[in-house]
N, C-alpha and C. Protein backbone atom coordinates (compact mmCIF):
# COMPACT_ATOMS: atom_id res chain seq x y z
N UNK A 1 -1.46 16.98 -4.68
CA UNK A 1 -0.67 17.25 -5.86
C UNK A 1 -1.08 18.58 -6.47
N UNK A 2 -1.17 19.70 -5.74
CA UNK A 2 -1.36 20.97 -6.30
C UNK A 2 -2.33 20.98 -7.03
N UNK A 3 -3.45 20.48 -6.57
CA UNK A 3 -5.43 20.59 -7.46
C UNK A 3 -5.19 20.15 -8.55
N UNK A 4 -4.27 18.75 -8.93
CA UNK A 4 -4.07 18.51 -9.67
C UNK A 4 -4.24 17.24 -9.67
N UNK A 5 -5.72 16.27 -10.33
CA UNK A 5 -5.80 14.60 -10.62
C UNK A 5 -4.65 14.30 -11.03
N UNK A 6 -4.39 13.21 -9.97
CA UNK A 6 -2.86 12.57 -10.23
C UNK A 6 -2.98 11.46 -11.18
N UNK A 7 -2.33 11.14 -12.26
CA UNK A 7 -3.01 9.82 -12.93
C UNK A 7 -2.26 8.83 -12.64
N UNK A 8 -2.62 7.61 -12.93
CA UNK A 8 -2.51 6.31 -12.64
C UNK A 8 -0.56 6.18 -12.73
N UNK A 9 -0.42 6.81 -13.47
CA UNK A 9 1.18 6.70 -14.05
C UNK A 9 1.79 6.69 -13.64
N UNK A 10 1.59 8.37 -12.69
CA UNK A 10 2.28 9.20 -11.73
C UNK A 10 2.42 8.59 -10.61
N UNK A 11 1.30 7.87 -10.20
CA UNK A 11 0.83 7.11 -8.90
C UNK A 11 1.58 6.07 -9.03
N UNK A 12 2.10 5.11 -10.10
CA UNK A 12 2.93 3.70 -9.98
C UNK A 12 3.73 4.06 -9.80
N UNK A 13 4.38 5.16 -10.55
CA UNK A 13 6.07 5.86 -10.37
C UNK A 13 6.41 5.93 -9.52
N UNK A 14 5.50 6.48 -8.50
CA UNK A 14 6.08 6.85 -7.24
C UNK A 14 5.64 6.09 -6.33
N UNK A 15 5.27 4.90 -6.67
CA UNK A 15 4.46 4.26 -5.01
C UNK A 15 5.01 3.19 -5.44
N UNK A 16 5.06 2.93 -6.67
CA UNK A 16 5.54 1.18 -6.89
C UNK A 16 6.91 0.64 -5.96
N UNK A 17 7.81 1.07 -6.04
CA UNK A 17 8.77 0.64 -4.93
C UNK A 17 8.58 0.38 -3.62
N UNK A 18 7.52 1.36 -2.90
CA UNK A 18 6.88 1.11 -1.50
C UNK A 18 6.02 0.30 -1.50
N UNK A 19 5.33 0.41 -2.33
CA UNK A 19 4.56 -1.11 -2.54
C UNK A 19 4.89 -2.58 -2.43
N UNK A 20 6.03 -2.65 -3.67
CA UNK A 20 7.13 -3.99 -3.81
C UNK A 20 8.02 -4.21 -2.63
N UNK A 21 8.33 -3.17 -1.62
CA UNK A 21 9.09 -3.46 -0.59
C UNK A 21 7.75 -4.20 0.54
N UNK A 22 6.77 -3.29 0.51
CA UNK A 22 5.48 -3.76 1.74
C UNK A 22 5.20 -4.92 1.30
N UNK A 23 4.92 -5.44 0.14
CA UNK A 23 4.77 -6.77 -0.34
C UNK A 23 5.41 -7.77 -0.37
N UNK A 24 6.40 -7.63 -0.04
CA UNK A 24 7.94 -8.60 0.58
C UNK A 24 7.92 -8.96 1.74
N UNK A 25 7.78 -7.47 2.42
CA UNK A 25 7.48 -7.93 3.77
C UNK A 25 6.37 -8.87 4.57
N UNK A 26 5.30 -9.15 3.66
CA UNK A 26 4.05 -9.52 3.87
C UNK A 26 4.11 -10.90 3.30
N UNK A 27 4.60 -11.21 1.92
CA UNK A 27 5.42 -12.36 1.38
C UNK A 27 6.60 -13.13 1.63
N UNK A 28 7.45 -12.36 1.96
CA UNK A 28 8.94 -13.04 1.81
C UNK A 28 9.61 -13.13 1.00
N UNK A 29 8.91 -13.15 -0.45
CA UNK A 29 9.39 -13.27 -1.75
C UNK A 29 9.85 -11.91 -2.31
N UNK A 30 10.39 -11.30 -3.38
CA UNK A 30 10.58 -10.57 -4.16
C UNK A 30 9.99 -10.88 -5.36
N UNK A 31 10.20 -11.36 -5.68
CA UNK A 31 9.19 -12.66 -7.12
C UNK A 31 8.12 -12.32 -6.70
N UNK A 32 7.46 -12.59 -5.69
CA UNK A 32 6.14 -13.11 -5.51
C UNK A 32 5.15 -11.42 -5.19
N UNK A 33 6.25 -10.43 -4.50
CA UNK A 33 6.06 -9.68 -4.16
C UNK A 33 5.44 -8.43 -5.28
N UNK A 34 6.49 -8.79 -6.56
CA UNK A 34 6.20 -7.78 -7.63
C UNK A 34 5.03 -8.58 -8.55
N UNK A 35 4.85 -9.79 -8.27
CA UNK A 35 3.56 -10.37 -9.35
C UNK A 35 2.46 -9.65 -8.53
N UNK A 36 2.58 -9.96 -6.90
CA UNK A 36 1.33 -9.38 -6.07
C UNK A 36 1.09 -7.91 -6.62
N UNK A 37 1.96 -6.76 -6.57
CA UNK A 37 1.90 -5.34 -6.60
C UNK A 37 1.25 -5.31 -7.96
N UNK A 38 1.67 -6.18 -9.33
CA UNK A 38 1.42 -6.25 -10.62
C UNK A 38 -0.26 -6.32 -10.72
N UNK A 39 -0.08 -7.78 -10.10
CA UNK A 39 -2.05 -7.60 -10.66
C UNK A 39 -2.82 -6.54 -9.30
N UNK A 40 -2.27 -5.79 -8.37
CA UNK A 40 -3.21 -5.07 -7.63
C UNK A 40 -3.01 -4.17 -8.23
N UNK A 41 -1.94 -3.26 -9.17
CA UNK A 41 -2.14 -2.05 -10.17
C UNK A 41 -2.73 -2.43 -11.27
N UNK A 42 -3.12 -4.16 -11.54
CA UNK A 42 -4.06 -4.03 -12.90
C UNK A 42 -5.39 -3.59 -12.66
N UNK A 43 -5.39 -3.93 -10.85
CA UNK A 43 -7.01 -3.94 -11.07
C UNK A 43 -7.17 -2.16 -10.60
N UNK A 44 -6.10 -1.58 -10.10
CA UNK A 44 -6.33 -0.38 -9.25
C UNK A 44 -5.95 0.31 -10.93
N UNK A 45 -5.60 -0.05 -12.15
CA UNK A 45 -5.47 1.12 -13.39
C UNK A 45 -6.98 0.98 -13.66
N UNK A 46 -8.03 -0.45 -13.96
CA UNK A 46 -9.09 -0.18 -14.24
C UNK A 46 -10.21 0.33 -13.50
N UNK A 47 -9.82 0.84 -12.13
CA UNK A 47 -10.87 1.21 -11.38
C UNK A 47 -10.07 2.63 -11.11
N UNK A 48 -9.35 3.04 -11.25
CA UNK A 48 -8.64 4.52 -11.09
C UNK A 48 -9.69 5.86 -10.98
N UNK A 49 -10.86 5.92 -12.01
CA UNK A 49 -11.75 7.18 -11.84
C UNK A 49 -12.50 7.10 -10.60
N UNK A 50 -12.58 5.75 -10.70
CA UNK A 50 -13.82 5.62 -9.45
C UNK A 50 -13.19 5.27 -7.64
N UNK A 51 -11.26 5.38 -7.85
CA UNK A 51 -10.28 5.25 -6.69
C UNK A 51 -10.59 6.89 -6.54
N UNK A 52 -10.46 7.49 -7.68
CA UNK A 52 -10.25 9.05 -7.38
C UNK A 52 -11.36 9.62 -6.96
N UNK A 53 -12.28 9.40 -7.14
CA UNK A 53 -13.71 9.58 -6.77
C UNK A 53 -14.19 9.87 -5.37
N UNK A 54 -13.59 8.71 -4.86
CA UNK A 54 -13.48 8.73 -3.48
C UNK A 54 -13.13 9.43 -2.89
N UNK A 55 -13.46 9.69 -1.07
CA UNK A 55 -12.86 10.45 -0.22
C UNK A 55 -11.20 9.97 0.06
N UNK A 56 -11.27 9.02 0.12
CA UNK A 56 -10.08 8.38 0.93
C UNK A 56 -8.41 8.33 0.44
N UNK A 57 -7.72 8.76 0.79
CA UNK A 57 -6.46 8.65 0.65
C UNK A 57 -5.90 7.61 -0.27
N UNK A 58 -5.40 7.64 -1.52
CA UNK A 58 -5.23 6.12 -2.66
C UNK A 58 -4.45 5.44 -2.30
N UNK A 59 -3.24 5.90 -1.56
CA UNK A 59 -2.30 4.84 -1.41
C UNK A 59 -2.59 4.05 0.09
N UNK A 60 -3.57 4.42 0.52
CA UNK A 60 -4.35 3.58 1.56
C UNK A 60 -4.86 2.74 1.10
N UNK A 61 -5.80 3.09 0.00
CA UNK A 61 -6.49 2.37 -0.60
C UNK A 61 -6.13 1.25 -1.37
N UNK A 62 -5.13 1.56 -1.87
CA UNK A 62 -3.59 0.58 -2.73
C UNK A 62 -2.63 0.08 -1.76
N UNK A 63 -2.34 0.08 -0.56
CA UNK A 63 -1.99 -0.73 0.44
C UNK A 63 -2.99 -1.55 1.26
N UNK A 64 -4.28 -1.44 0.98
CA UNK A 64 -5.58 -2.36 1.73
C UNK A 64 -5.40 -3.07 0.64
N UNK A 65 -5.64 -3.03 -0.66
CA UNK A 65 -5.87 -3.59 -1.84
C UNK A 65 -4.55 -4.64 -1.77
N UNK A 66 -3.27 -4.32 -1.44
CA UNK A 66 -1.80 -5.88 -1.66
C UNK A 66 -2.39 -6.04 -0.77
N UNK A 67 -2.76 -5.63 0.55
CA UNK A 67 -3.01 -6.74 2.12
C UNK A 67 -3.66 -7.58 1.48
N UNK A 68 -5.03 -7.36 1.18
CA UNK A 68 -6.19 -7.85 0.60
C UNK A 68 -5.78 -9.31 -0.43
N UNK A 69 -4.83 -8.71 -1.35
CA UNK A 69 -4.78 -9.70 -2.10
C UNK A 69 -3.58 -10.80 -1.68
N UNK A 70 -2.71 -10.30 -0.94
CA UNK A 70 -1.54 -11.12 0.03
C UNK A 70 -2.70 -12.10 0.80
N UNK A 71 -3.52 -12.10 1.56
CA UNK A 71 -4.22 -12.41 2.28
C UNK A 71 -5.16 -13.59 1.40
N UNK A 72 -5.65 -13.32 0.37
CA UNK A 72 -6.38 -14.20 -0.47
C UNK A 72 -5.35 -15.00 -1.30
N UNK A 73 -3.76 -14.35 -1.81
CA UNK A 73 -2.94 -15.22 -2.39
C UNK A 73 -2.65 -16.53 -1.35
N UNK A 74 -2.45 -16.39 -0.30
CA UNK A 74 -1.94 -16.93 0.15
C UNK A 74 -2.95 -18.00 1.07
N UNK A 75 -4.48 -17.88 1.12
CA UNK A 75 -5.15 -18.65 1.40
C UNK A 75 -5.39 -19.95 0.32
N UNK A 76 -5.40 -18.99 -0.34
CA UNK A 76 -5.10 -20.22 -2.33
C UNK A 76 -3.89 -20.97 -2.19
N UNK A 77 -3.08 -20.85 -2.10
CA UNK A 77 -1.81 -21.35 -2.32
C UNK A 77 -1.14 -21.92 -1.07
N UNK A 78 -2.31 -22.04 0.16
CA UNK A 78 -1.70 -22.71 1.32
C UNK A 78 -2.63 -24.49 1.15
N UNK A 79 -3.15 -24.19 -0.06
CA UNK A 79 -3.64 -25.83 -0.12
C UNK A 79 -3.51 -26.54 -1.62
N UNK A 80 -2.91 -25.48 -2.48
CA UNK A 80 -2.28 -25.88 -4.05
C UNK A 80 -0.94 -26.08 -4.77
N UNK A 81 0.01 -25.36 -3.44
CA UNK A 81 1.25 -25.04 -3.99
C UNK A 81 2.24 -26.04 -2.72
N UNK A 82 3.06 -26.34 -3.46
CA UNK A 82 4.61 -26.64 -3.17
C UNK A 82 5.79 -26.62 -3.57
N UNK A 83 6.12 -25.28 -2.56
CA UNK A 83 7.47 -24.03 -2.46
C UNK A 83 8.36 -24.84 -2.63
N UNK A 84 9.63 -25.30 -3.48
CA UNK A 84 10.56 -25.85 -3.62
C UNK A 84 11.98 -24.43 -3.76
N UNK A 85 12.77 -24.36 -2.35
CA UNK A 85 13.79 -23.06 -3.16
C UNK A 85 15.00 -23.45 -2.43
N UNK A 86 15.86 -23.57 -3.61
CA UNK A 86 17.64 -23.70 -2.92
C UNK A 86 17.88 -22.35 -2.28
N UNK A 87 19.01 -22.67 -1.45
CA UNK A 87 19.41 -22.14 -0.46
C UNK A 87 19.45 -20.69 -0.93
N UNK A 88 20.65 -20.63 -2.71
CA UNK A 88 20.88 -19.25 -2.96
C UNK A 88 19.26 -18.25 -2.57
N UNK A 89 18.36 -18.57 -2.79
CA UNK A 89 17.28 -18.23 -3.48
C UNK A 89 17.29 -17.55 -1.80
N UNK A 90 16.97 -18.49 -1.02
CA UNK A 90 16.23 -18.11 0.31
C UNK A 90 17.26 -16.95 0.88
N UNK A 91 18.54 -17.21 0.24
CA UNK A 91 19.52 -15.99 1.41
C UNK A 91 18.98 -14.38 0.42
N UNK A 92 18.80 -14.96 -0.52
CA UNK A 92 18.43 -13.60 -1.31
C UNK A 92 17.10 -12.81 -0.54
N UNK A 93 16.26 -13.54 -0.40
CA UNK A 93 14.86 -12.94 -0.02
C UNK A 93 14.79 -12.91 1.45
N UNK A 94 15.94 -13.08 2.48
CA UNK A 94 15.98 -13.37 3.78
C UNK A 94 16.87 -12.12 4.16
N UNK A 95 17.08 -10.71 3.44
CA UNK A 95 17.71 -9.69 3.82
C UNK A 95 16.55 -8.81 4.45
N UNK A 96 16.81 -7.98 6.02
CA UNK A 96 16.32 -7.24 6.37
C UNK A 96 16.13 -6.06 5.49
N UNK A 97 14.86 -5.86 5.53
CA UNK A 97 14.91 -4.52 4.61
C UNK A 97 15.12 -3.00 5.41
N UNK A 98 15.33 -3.33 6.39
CA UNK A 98 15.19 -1.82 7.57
C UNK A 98 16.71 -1.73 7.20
N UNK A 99 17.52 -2.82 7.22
CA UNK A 99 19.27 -3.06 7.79
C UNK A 99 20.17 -3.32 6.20
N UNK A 100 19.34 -3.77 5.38
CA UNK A 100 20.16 -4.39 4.22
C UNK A 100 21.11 -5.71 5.05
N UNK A 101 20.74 -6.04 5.80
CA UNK A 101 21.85 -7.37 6.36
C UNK A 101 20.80 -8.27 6.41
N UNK A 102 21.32 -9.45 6.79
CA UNK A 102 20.81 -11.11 6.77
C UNK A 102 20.16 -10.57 8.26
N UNK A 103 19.37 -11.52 8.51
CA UNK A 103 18.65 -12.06 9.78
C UNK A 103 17.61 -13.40 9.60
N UNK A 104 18.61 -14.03 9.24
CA UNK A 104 17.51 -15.43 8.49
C UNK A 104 16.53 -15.87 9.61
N UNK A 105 17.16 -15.97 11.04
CA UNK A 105 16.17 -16.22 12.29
C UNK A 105 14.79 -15.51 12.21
N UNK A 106 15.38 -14.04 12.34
CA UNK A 106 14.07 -13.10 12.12
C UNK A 106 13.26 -13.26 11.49
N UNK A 107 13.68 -13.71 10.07
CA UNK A 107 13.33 -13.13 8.75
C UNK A 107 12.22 -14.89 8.66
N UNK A 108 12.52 -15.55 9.01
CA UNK A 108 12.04 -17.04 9.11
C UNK A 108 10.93 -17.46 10.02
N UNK A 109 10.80 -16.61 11.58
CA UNK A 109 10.17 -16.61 12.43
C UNK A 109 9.15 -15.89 11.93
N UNK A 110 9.21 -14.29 11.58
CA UNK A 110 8.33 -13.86 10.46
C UNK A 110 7.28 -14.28 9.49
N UNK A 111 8.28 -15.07 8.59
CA UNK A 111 7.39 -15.90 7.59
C UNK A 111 6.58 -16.74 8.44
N UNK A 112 6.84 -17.19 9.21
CA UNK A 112 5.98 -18.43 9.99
C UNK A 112 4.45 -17.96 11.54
N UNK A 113 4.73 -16.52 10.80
CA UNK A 113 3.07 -16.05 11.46
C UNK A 113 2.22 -16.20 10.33
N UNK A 114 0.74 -16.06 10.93
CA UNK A 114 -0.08 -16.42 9.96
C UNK A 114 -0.46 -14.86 9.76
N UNK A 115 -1.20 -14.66 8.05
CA UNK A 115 -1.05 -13.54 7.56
C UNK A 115 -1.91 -12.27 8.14
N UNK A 116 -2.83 -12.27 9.09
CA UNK A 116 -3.34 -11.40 9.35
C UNK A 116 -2.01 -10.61 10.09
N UNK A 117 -1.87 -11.34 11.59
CA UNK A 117 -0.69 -11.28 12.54
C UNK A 117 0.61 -10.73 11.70
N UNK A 118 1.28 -11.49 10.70
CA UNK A 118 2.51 -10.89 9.82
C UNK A 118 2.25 -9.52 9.43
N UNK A 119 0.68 -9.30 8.72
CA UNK A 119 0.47 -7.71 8.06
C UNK A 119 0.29 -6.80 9.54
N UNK A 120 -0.22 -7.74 10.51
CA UNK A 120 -0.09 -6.04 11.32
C UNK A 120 1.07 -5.92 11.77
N UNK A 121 1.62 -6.80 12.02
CA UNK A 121 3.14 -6.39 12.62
C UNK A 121 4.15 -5.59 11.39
N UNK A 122 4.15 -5.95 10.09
CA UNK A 122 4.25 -5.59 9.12
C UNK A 122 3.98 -3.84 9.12
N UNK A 123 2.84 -3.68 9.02
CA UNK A 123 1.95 -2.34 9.08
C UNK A 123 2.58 -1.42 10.17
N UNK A 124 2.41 -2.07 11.68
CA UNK A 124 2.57 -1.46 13.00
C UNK A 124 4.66 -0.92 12.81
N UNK A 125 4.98 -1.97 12.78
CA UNK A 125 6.97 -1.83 12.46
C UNK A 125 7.75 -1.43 11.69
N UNK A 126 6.22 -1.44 10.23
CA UNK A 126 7.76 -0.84 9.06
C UNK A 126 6.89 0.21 8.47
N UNK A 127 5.06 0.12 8.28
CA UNK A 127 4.61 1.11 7.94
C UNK A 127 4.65 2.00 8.62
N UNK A 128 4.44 2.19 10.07
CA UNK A 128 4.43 3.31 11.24
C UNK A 128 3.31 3.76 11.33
N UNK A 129 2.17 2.33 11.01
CA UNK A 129 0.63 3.04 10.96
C UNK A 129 0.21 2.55 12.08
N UNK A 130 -1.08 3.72 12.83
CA UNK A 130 -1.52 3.43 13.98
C UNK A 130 -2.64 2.24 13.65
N UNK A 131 -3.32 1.77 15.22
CA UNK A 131 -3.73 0.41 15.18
C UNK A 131 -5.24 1.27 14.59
N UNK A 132 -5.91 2.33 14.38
CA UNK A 132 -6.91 2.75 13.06
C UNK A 132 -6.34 2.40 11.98
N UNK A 133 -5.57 3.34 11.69
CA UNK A 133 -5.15 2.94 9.93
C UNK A 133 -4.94 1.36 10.41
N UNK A 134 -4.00 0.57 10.44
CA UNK A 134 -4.08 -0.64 10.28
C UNK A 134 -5.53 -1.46 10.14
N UNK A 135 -6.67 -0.95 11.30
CA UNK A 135 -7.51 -1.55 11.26
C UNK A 135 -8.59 -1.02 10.20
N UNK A 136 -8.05 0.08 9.12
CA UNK A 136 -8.85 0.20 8.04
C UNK A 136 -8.33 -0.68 6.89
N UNK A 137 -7.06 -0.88 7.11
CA UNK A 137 -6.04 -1.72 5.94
C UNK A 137 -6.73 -3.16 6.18
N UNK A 138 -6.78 -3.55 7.43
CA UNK A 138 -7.32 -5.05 7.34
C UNK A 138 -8.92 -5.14 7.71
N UNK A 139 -9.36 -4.60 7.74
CA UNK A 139 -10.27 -4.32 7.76
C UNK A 139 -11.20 -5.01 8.68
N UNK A 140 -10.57 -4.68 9.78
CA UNK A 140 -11.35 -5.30 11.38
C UNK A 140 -11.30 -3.74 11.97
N UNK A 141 -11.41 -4.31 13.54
CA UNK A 141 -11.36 -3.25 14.30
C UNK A 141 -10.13 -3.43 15.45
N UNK A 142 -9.85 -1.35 15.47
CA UNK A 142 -8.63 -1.56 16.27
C UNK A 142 -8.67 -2.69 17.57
N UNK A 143 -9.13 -3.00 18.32
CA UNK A 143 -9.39 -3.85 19.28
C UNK A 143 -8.18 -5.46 18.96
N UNK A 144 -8.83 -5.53 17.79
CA UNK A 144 -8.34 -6.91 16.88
C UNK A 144 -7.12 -6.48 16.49
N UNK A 145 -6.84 -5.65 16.06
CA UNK A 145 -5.40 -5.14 15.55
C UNK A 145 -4.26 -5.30 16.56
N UNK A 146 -4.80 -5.10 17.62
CA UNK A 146 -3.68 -4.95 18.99
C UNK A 146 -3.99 -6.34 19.16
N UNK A 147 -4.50 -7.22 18.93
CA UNK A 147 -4.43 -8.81 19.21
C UNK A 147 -3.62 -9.19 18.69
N UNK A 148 -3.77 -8.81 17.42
CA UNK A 148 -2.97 -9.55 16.05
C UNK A 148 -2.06 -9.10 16.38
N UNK A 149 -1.20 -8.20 16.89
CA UNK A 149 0.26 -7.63 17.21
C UNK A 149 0.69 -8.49 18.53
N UNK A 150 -0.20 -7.99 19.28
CA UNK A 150 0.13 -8.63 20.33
C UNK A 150 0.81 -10.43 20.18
N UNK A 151 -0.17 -11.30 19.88
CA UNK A 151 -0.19 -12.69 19.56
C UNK A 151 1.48 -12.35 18.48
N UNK A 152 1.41 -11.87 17.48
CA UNK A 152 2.43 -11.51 16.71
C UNK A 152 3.56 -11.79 17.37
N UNK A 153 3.86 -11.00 18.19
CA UNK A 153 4.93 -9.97 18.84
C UNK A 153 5.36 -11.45 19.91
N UNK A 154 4.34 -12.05 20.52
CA UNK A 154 4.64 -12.95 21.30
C UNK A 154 4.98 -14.03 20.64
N UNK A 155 4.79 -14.34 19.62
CA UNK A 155 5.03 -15.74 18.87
C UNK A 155 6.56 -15.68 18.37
N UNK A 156 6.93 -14.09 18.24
CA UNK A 156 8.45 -13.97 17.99
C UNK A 156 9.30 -14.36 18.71
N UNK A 157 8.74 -13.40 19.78
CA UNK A 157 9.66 -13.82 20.98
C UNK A 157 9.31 -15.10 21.34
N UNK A 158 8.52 -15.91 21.45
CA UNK A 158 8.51 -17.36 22.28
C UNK A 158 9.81 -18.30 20.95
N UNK A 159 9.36 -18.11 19.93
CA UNK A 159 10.03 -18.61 19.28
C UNK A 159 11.94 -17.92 19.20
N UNK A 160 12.32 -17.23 19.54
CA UNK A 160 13.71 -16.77 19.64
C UNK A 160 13.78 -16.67 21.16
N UNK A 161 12.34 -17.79 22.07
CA UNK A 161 13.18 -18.10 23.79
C UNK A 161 13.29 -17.01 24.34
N UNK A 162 12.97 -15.50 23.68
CA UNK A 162 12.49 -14.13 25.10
C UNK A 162 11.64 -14.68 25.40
N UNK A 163 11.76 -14.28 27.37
CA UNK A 163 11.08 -14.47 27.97
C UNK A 163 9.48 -13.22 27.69
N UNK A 164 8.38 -13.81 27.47
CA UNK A 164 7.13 -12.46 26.90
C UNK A 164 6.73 -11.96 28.68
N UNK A 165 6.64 -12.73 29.40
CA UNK A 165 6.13 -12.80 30.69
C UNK A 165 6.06 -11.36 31.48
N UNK A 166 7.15 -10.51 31.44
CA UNK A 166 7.51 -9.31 31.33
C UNK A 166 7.65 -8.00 30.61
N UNK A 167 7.32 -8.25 29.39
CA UNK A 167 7.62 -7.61 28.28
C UNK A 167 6.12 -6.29 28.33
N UNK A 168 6.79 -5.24 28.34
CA UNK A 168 5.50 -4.07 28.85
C UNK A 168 4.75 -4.35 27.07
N UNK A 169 3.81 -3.92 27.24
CA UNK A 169 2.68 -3.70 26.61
C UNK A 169 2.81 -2.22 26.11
N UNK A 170 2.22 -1.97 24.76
CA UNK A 170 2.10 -0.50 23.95
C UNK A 170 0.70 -0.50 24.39
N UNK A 171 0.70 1.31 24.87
CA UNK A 171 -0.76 1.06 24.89
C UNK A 171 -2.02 1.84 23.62
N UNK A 172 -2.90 1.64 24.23
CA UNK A 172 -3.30 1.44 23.22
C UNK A 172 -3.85 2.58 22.32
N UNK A 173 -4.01 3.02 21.54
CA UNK A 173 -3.84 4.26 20.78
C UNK A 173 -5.56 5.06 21.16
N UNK A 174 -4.92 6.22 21.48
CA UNK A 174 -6.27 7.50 22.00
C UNK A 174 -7.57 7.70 21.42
């Protein structure tokens, strides 16, 4: 930003939408997506001098931070909560975000990976981050990252009946 500390403000303005969209994708929800982005900018406004401080790129740092907390929301709430949602609700939050169209199959098979696997495929398909960055976002190692895609990638297809048996392999980053 032209040797210029960006402040916290500037930084929601412009990231909050990429945020609330990555957090959908990782959720399913829109609801659920903007409470997630909400309390990870409460905690990323009170730690802001010491985000800037750092070497590291912030909105890395603020996309590890929703994984992070997607990942812990949803370990909480896979043994406290029960999701009750009419139909309107689900066609709403079941739009491709690449296409703006329905793909409820997709969009359903998706929801039904478990969250490490969902964020890298997530990360790898819509962020366009390599299996490093990903494996700084989740904070394993690339090795594991190409598992989690892999297993991912196959659970799609077994579940929408492609055959995986054939299906070439990405390799693996230099």
């Amino acid at each position: 930003m032209s040797g210029r500390t960006p402040s916290c403000d500037a930084f929601v303005r412009d990231s909050q939408v990429a945020l609330v969209r990555y957090a959908m994708l990782l959720c399913g929800s829109v609801v659920l997506a903007e409470d997630l982005v909400q309390d990870v900018l409460i905690k990323v406004y009170l730690r802001w001098d010491r985000i800037l401080a750092g070497d590291g790129d912030v909105h890395a740092y603020v996309r590890r931070a929703v994984t992070n907390e997607f990942l812990s929301w949803r370990r909480r709430w896979s043994t406290r909560h029960i999701r009750l949602v009419d139909a309107e609700t689900l066609n709403a939050v079941s739009i491709d975000p690449w296409t703006g169209t329905h793909d409820d199959e997709l969009w359903q098979r998706l929801m039904q990976l478990p969250g490490q696997q969902r964020a890298a495929v997530v990360l790898r398909y819509y962020e366009d981050l390599d299996d490093a960055e990903i494996a700084d976002t989740l904070g394993c190692r690339p090795g594991t990252v190409r598992g989690h895609i892999s297993r991912g990638l196959a659970a799609l297809r077994q579940a929408s009946g492609t055959d995986v048996s054939n299906v070439e392999r990405r390799p693996p980053d230099a």
